[in-house]
C-alpha atoms as a PDB file:
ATOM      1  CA  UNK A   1      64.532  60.290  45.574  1.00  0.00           C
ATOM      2  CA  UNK A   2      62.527  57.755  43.655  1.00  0.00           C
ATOM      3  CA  UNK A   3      60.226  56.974  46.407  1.00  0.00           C
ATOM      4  CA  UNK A   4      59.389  61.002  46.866  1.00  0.00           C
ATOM      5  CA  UNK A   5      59.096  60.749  43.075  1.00  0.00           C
ATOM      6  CA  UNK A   6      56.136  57.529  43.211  1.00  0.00           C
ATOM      7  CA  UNK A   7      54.908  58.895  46.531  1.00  0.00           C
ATOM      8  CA  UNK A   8      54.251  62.601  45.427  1.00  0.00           C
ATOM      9  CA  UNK A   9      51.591  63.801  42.767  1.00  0.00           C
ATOM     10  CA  UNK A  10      52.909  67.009  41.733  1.00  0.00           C
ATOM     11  CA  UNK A  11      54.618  67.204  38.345  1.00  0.00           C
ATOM     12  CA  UNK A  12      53.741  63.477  37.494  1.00  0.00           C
ATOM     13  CA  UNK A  13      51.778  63.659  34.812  1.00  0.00           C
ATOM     14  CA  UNK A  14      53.941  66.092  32.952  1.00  0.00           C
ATOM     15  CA  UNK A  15      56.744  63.783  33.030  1.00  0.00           C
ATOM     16  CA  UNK A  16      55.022  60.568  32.365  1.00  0.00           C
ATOM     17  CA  UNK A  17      53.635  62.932  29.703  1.00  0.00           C
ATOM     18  CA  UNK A  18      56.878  63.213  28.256  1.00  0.00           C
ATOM     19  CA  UNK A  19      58.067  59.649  28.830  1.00  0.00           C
ATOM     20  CA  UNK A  20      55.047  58.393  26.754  1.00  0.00           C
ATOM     21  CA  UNK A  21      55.177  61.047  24.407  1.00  0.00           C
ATOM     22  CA  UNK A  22      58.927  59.641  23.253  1.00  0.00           C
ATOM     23  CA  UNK A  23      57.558  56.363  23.145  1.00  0.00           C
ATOM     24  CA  UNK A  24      54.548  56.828  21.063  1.00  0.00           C
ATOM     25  CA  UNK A  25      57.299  58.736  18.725  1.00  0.00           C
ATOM     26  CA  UNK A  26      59.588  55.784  18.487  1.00  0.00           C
ATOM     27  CA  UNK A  27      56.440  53.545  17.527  1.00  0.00           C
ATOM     28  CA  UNK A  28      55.462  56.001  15.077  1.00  0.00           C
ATOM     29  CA  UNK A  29      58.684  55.677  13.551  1.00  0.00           C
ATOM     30  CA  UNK A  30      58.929  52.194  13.971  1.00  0.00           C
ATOM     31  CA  UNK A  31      55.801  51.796  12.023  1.00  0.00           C
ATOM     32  CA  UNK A  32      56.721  54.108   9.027  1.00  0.00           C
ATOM     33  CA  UNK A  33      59.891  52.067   8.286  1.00  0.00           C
ATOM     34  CA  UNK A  34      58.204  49.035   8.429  1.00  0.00           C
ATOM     35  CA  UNK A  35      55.460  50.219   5.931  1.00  0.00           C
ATOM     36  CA  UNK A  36      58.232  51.654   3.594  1.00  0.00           C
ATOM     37  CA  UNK A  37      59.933  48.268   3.506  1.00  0.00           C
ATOM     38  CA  UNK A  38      56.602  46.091   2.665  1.00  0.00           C
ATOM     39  CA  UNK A  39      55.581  48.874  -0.013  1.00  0.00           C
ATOM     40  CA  UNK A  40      59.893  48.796  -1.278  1.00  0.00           C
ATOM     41  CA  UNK A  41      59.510  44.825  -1.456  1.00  0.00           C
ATOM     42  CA  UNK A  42      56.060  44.659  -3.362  1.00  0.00           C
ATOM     43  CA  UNK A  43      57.756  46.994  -5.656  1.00  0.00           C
ATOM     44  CA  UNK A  44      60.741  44.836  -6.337  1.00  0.00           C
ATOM     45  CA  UNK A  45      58.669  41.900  -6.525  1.00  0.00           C
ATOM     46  CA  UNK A  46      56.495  43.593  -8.943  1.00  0.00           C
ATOM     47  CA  UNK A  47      59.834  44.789 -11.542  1.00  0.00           C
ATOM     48  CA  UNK A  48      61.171  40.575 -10.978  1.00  0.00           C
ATOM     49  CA  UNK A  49      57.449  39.756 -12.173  1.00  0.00           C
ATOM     50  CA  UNK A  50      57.381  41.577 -15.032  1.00  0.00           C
ATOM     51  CA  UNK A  51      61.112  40.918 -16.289  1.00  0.00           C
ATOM     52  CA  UNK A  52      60.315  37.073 -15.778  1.00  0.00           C
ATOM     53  CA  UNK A  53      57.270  37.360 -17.814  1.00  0.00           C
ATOM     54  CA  UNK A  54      58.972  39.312 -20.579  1.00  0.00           C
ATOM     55  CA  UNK A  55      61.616  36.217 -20.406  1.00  0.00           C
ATOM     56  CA  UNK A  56      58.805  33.604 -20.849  1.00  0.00           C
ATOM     57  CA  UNK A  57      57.262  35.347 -23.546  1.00  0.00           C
ATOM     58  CA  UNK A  58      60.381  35.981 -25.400  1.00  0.00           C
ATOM     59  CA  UNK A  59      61.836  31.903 -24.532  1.00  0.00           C
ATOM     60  CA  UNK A  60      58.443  31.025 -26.099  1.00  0.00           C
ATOM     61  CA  UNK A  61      58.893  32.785 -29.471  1.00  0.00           C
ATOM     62  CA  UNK A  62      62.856  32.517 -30.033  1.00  0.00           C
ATOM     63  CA  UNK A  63      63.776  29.127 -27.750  1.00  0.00           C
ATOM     64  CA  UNK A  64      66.594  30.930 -27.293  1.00  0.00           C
ATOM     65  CA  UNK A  65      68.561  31.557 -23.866  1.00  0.00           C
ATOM     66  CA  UNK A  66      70.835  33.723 -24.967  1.00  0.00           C
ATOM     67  CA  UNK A  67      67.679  36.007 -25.994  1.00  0.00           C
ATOM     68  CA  UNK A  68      65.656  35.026 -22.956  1.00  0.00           C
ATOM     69  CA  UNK A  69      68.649  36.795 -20.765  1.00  0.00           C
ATOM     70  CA  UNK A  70      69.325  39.685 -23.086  1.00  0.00           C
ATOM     71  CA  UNK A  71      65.042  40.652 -22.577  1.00  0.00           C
ATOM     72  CA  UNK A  72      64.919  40.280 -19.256  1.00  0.00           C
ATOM     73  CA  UNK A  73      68.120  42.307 -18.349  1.00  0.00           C
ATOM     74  CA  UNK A  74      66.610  44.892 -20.452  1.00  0.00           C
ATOM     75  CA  UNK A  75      63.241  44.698 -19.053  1.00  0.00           C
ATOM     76  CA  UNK A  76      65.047  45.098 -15.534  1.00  0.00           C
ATOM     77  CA  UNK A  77      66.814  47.964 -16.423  1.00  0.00           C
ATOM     78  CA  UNK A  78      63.866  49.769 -18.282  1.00  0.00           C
ATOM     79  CA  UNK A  79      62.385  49.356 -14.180  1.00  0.00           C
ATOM     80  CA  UNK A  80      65.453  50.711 -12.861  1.00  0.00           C
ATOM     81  CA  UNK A  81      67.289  47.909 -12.063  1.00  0.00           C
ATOM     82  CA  UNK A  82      71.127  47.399 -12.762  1.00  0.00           C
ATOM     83  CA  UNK A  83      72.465  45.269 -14.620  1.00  0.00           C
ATOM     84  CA  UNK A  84      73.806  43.173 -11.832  1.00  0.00           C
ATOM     85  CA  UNK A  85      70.906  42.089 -10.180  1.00  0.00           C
ATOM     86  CA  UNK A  86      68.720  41.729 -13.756  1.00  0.00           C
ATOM     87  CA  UNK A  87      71.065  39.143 -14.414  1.00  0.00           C
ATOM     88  CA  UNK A  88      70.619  37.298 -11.343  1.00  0.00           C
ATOM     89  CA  UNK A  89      66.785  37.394 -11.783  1.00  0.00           C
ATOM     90  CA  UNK A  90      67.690  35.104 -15.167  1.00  0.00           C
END
């Protein structure tokens, strides 16, 4: 049956049509995920940026650790972070 199938030229392209047309869909797919991760992580990079640098600036005008940990939990959760990964950016 597979050698009528490769020999024969009748109804080929329609279902190579359809083979290729899954594929192309997977890839599509495949591609939107990937983008959605990269744009998730710059965005989480971004929020542990900014709570580190609100940490800094606070450590430089207190000295204080206690203080450093309290600003940058709350910066953290102000970007919608909870509270237990704010503290593990400290």
């Amino acid at each position: 049956m597979l050698l009528r199938f490769l020999r024969g030229r009748r109804g080929n392209i329609t279902v190579m049509s359809a083979l290729m047309l899954a594929a192309l869909a997977g890839a599509g797919g495949l591609v939107g995920e990937y983008g959605n991760g990269l744009f998730h992580r710059i965005l989480d990079q971004r929020m542990a940026d900014t709570a580190a640098t609100a940490g800094a600036r606070v450590y430089d005008e207190t000295g204080s650790p206690a203080s450093v940990s309290a600003a940058v939990t709350n910066v953290a959760s102000l970007n919608g972070l909870n509270g237990s990964i704010a503290s593990s950016i400290v």
